[in-house]
PDB file of N, CA and C in Angstrom:
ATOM      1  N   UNK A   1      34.475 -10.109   7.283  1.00  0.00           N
ATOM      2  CA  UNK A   1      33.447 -10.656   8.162  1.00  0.00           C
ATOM      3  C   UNK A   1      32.965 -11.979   7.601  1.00  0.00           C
ATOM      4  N   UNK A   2      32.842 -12.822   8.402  1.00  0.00           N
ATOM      5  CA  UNK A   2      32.275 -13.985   7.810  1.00  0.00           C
ATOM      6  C   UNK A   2      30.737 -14.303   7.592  1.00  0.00           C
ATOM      7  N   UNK A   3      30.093 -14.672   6.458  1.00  0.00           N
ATOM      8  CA  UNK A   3      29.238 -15.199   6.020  1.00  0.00           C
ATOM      9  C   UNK A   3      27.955 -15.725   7.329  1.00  0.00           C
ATOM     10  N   UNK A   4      28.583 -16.679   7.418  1.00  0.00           N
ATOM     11  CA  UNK A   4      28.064 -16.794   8.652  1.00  0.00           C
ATOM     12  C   UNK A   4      27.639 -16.672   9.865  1.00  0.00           C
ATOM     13  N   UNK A   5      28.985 -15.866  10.411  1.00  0.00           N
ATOM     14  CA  UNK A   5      28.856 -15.272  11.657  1.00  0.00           C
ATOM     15  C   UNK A   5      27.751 -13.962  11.089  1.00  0.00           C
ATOM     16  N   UNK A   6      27.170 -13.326  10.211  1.00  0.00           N
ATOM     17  CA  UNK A   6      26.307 -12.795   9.990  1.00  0.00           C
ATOM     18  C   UNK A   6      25.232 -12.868   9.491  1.00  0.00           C
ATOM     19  N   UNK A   7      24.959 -14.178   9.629  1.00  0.00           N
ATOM     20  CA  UNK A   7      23.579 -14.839   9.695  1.00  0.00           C
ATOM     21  C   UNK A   7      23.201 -15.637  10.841  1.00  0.00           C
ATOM     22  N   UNK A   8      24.204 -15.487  11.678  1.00  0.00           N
ATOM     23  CA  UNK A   8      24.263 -16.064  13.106  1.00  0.00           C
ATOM     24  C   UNK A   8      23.091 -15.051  13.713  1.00  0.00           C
ATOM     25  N   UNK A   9      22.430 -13.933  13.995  1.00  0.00           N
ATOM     26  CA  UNK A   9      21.986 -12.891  14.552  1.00  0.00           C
ATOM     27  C   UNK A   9      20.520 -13.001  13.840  1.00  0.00           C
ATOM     28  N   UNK A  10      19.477 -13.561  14.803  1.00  0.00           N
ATOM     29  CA  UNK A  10      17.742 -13.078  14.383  1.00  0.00           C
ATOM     30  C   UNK A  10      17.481 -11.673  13.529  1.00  0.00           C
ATOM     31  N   UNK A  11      18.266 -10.838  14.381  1.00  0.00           N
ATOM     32  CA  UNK A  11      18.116  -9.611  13.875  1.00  0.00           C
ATOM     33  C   UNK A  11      18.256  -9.103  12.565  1.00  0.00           C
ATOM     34  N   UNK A  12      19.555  -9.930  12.358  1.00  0.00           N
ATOM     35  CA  UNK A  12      20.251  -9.654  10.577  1.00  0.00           C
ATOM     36  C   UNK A  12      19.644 -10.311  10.067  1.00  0.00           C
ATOM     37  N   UNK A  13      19.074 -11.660  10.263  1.00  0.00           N
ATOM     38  CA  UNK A  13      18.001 -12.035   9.457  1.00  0.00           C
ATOM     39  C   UNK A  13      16.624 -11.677   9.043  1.00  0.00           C
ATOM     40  N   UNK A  14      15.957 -11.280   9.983  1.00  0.00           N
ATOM     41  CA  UNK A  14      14.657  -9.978   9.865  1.00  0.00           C
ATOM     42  C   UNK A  14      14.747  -9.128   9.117  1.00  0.00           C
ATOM     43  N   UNK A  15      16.001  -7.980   9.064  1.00  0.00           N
ATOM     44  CA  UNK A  15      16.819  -7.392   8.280  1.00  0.00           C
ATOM     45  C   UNK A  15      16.739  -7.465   6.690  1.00  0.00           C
ATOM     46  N   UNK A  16      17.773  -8.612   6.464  1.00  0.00           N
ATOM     47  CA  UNK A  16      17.357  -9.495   4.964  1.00  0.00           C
ATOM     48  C   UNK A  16      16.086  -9.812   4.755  1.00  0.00           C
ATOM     49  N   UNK A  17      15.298 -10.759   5.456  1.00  0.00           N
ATOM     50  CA  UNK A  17      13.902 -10.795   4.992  1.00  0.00           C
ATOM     51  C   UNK A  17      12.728  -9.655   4.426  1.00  0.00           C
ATOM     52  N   UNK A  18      13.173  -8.836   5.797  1.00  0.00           N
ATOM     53  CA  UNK A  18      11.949  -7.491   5.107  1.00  0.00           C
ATOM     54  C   UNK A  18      12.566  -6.351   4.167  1.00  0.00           C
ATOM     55  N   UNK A  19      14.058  -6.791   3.412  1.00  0.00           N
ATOM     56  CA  UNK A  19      14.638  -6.119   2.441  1.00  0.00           C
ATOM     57  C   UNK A  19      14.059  -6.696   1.007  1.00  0.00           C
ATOM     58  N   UNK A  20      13.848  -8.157   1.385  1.00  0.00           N
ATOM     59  CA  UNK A  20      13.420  -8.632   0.112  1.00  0.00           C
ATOM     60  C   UNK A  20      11.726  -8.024  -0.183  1.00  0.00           C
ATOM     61  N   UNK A  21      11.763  -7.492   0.451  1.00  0.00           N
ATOM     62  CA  UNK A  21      10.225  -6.822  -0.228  1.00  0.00           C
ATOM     63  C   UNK A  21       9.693  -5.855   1.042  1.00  0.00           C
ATOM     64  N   UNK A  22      10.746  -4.679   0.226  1.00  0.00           N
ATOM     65  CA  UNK A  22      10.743  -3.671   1.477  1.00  0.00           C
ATOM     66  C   UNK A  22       9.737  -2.564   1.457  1.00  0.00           C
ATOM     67  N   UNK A  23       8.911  -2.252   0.186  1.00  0.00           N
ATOM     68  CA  UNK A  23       7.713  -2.138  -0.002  1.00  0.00           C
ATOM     69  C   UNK A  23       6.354  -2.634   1.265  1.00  0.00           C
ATOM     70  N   UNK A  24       6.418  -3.622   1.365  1.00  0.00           N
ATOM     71  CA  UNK A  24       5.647  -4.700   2.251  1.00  0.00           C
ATOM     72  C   UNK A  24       5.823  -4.138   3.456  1.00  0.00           C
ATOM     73  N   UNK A  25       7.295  -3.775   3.738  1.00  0.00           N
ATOM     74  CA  UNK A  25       7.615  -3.950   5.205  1.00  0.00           C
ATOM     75  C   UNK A  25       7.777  -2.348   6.151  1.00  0.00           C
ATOM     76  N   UNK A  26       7.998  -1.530   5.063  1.00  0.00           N
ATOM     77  CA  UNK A  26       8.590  -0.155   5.599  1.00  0.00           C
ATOM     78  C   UNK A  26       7.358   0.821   4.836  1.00  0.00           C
ATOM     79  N   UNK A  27       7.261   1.994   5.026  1.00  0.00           N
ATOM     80  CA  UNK A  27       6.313   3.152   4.579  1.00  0.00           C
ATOM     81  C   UNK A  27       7.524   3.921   3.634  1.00  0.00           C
ATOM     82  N   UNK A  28       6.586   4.598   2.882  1.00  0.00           N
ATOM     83  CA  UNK A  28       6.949   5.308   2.084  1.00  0.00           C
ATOM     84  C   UNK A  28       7.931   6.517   2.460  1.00  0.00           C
ATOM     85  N   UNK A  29       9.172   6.503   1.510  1.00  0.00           N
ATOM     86  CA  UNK A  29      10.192   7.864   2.367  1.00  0.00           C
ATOM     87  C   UNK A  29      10.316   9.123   1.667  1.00  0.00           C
ATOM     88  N   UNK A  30      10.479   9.778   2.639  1.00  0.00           N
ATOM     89  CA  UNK A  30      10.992  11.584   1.614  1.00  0.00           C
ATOM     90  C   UNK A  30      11.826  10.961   0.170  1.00  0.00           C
ATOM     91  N   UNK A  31      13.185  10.686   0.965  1.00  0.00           N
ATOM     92  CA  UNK A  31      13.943  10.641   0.537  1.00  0.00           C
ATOM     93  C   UNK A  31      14.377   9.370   0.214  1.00  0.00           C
ATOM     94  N   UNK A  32      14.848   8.672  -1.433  1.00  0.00           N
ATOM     95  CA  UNK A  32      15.458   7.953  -1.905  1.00  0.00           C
ATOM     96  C   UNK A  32      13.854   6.300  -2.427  1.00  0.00           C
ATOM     97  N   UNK A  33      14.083   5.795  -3.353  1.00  0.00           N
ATOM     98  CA  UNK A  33      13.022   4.646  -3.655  1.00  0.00           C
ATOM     99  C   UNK A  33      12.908   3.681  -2.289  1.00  0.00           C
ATOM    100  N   UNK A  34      12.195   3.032  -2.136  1.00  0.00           N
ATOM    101  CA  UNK A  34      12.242   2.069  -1.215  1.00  0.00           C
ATOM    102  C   UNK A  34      12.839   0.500  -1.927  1.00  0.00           C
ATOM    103  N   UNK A  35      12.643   0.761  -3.337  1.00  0.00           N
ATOM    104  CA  UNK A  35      13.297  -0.771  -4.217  1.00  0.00           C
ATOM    105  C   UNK A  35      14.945  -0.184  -4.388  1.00  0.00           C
ATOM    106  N   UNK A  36      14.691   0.905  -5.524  1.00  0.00           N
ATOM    107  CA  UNK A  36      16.118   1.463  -6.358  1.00  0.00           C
ATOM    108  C   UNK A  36      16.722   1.801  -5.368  1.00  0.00           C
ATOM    109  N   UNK A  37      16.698   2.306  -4.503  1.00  0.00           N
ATOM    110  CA  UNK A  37      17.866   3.132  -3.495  1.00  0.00           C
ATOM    111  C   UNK A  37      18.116   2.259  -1.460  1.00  0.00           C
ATOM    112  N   UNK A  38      16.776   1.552  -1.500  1.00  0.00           N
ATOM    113  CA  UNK A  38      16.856   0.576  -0.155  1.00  0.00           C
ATOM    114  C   UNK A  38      16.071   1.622   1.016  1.00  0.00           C
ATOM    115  N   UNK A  39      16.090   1.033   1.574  1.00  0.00           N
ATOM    116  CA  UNK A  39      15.350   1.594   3.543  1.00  0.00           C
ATOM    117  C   UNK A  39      16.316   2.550   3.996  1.00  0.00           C
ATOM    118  N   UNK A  40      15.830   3.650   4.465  1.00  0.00           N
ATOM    119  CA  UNK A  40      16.582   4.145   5.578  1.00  0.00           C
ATOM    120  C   UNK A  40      16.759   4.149   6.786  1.00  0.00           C
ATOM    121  N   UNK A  41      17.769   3.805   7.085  1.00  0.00           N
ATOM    122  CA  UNK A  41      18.297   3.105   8.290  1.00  0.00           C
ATOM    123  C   UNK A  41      17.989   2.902   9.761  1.00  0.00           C
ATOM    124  N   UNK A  42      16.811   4.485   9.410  1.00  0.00           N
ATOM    125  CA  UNK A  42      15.810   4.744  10.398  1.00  0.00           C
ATOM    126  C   UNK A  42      15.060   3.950  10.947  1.00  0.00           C
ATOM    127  N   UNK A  43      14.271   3.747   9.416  1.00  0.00           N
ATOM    128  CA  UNK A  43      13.120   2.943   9.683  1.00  0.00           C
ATOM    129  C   UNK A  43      13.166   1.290   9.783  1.00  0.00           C
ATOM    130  N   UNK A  44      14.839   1.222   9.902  1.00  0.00           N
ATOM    131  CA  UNK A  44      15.062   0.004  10.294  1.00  0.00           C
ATOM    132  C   UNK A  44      15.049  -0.305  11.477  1.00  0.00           C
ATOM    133  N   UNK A  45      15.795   1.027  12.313  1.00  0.00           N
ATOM    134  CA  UNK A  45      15.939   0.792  13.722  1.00  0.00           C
ATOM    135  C   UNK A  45      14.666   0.948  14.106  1.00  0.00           C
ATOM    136  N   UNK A  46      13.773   1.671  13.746  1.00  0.00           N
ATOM    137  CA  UNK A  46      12.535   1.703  14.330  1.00  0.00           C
ATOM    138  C   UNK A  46      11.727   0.215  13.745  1.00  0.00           C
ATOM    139  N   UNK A  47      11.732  -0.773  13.087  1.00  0.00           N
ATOM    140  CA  UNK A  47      10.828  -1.584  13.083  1.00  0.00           C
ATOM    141  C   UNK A  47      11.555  -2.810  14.011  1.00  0.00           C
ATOM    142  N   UNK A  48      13.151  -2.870  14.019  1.00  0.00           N
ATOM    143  CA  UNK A  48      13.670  -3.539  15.315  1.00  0.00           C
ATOM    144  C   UNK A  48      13.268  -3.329  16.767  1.00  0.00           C
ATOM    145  N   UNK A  49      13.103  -1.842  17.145  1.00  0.00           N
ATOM    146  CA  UNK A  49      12.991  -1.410  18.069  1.00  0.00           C
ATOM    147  C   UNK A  49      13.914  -1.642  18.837  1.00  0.00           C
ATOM    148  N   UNK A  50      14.778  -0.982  18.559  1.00  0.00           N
ATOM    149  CA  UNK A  50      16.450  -0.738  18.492  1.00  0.00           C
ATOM    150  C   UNK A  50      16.949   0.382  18.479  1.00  0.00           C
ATOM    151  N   UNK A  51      17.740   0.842  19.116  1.00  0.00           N
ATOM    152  CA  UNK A  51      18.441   2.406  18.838  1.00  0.00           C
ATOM    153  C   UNK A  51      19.368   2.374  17.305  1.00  0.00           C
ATOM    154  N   UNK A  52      19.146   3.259  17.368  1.00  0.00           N
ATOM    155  CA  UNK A  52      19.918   3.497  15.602  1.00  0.00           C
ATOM    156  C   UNK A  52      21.416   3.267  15.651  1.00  0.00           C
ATOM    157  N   UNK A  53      22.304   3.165  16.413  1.00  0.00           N
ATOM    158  CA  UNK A  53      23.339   2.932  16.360  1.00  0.00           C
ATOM    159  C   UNK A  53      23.597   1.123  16.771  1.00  0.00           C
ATOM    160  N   UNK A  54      22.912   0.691  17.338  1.00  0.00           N
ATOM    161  CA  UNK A  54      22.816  -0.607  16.941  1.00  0.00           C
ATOM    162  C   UNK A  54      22.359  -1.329  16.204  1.00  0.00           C
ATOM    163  N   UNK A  55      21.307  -0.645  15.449  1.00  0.00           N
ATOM    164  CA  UNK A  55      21.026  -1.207  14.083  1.00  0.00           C
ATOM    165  C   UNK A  55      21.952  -0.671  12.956  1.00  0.00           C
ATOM    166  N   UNK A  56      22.559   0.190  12.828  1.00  0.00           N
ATOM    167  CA  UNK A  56      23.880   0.341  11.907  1.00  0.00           C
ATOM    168  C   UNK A  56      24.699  -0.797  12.293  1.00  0.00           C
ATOM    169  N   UNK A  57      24.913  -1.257  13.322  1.00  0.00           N
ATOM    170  CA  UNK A  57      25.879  -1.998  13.807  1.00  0.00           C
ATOM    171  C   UNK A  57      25.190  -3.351  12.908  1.00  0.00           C
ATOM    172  N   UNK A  58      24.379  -3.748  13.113  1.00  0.00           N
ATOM    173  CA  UNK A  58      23.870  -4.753  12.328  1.00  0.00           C
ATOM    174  C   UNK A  58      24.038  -4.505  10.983  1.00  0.00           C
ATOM    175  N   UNK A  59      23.986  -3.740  10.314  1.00  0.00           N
ATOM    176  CA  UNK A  59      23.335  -3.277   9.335  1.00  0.00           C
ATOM    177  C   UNK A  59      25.414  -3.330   8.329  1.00  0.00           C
ATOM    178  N   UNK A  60      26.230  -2.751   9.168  1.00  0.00           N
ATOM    179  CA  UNK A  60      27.627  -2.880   9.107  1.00  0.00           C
ATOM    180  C   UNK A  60      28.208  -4.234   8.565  1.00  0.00           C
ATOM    181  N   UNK A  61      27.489  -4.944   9.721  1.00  0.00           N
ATOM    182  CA  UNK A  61      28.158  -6.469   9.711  1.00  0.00           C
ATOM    183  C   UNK A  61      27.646  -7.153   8.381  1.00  0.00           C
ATOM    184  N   UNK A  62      25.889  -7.015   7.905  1.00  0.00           N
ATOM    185  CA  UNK A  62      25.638  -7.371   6.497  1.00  0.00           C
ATOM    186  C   UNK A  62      26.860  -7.263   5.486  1.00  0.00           C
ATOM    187  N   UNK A  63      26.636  -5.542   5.469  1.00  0.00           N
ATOM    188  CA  UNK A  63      27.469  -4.488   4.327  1.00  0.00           C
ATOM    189  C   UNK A  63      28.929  -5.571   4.368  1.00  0.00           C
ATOM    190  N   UNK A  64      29.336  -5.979   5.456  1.00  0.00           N
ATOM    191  CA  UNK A  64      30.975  -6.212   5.022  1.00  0.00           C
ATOM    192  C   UNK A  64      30.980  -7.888   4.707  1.00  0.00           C
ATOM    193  N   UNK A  65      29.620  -8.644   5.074  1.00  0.00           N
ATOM    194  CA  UNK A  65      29.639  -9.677   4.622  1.00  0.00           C
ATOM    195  C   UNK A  65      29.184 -10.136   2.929  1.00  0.00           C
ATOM    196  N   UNK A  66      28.739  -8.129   2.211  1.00  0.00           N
ATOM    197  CA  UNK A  66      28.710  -9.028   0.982  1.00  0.00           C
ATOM    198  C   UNK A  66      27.245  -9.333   0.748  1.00  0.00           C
ATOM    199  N   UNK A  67      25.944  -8.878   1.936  1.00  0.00           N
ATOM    200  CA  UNK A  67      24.807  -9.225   1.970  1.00  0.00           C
ATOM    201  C   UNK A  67      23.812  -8.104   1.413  1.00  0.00           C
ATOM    202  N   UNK A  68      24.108  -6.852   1.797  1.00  0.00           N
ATOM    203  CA  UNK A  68      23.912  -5.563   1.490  1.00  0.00           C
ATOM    204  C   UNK A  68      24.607  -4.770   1.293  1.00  0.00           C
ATOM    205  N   UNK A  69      24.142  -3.603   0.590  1.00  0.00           N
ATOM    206  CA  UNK A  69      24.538  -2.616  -0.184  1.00  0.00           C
ATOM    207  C   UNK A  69      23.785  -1.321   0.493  1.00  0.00           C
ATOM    208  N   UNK A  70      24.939  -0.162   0.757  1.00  0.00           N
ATOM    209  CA  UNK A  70      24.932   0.577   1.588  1.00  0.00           C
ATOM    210  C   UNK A  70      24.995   1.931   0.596  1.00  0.00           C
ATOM    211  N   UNK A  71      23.868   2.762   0.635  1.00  0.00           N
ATOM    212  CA  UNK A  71      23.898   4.353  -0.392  1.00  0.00           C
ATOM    213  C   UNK A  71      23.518   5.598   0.553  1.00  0.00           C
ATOM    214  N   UNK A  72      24.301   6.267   0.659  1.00  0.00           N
ATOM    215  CA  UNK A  72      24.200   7.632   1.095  1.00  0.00           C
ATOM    216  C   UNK A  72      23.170   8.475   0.160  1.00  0.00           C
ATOM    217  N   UNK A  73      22.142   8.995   0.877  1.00  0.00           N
ATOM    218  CA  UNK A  73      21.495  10.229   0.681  1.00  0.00           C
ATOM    219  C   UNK A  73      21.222  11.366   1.379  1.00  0.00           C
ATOM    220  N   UNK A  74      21.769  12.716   0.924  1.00  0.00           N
ATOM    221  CA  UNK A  74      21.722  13.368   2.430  1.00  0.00           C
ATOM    222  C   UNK A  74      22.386  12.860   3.700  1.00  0.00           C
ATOM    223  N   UNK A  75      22.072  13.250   4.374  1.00  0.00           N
ATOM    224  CA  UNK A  75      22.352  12.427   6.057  1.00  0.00           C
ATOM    225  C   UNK A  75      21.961  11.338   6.027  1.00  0.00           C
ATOM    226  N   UNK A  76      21.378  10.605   5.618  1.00  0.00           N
ATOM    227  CA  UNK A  76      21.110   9.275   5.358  1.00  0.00           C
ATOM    228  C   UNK A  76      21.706   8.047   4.885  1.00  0.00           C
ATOM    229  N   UNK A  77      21.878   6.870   5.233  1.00  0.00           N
ATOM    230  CA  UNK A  77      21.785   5.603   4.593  1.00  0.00           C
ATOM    231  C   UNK A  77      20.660   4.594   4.667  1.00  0.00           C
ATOM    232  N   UNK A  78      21.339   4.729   2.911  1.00  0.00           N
ATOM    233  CA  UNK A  78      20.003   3.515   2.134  1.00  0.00           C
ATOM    234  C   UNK A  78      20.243   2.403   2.577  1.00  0.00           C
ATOM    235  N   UNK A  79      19.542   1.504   2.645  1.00  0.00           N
ATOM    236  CA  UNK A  79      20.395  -0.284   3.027  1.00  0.00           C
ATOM    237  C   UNK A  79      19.007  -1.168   1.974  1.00  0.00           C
ATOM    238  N   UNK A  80      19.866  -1.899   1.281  1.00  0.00           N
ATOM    239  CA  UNK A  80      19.292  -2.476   0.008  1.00  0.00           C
ATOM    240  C   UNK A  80      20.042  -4.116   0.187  1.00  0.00           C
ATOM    241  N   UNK A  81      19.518  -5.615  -0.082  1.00  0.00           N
ATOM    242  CA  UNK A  81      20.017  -6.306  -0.710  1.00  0.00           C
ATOM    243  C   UNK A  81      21.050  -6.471  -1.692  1.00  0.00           C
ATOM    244  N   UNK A  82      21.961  -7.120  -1.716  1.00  0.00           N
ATOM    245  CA  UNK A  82      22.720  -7.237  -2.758  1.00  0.00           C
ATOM    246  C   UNK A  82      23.038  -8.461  -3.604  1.00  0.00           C
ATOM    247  N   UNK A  83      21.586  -9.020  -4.211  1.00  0.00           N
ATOM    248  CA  UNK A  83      21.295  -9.732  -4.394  1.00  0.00           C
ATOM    249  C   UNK A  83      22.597 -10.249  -5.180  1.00  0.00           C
ATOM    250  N   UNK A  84      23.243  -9.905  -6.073  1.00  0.00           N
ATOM    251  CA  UNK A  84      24.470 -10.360  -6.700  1.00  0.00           C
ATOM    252  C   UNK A  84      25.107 -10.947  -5.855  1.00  0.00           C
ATOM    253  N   UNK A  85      25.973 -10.372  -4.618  1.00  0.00           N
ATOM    254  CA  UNK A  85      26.562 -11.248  -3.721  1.00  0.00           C
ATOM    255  C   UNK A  85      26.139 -11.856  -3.005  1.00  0.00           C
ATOM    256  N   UNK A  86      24.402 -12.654  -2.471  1.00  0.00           N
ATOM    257  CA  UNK A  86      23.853 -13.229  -2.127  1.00  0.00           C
ATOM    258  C   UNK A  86      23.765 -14.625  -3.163  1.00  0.00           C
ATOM    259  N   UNK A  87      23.934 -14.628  -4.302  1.00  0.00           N
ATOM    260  CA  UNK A  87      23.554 -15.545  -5.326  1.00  0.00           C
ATOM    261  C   UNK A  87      25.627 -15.610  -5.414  1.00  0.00           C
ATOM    262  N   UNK A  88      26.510 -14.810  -5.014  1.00  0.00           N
ATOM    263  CA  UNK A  88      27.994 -15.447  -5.336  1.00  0.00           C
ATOM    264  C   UNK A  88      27.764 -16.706  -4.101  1.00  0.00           C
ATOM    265  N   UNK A  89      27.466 -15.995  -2.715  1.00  0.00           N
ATOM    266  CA  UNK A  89      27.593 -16.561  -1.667  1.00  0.00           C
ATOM    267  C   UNK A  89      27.116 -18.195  -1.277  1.00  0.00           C
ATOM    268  N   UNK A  90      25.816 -18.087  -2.293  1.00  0.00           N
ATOM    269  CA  UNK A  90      25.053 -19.628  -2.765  1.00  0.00           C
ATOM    270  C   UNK A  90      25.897 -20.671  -2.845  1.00  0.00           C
ATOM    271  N   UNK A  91      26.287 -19.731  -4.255  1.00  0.00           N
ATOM    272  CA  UNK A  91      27.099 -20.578  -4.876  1.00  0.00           C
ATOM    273  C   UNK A  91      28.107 -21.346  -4.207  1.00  0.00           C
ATOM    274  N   UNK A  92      29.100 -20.265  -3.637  1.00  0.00           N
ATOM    275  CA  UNK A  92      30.351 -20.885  -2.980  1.00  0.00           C
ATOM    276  C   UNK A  92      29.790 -21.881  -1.442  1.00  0.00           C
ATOM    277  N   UNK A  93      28.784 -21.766  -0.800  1.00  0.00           N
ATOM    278  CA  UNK A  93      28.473 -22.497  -0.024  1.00  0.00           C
ATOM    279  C   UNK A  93      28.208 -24.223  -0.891  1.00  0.00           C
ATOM    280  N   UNK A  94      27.004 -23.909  -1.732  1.00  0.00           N
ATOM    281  CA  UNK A  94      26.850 -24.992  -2.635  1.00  0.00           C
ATOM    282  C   UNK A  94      28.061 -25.907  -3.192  1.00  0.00           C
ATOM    283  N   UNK A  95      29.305 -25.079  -3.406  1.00  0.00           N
ATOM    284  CA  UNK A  95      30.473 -25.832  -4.317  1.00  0.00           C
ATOM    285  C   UNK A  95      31.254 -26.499  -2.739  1.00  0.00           C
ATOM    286  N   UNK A  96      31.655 -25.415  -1.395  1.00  0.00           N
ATOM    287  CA  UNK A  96      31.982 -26.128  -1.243  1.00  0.00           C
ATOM    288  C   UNK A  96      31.431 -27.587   0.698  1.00  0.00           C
ATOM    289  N   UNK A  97      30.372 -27.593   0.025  1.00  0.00           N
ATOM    290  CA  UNK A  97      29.516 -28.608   0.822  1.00  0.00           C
ATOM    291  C   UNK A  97      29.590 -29.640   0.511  1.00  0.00           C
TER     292      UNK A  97
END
């Protein structure tokens, strides 16, 4: 998936933003940290106001661009930043601009 074409979408960007301080943005869960383990996927689709299978769909297109990091708990997925490949991705934009 390309970089871009997944930052092309308001949505995926909202996404990333309220990951970076998902504390701030989401309530507290049963299951898994809201820093160490990421949001559940739930309460993603619910702050989009979005059905849950289109916010996976979003949430997909991050994961394969390299933006987030995707953890199973239970029936659940975590969705977390991946700040490592956000800071590769810099880079390679930076080198080749």
């Amino acid at each position: 998936m390309d970089v871009l074409s997944a930052l092309a979408s308001e949505r995926r960007l909202l996404i990333l933003g309220w990951l970076r301080d998902p504390v701030a943005h989401f309530p507290s869960q049963v299951d898994g940290d809201l820093v160490e383990d990421g949001v559940c996927s739930v309460f993603i689709a619910t702050k989009l106001g979005i059905t849950q299978p289109s916010a996976t769909g979003h949430l997909k297109i991050l994961e394969r661009a390299g933006l987030i990091q995707g953890k199973r708990i239970k029936q659940w997925v975590f969705y977390r930043r991946d700040e490592e490949g956000i800071a590769e991705i810099k880079r390679v934009l930076d080198t080749e601009l």
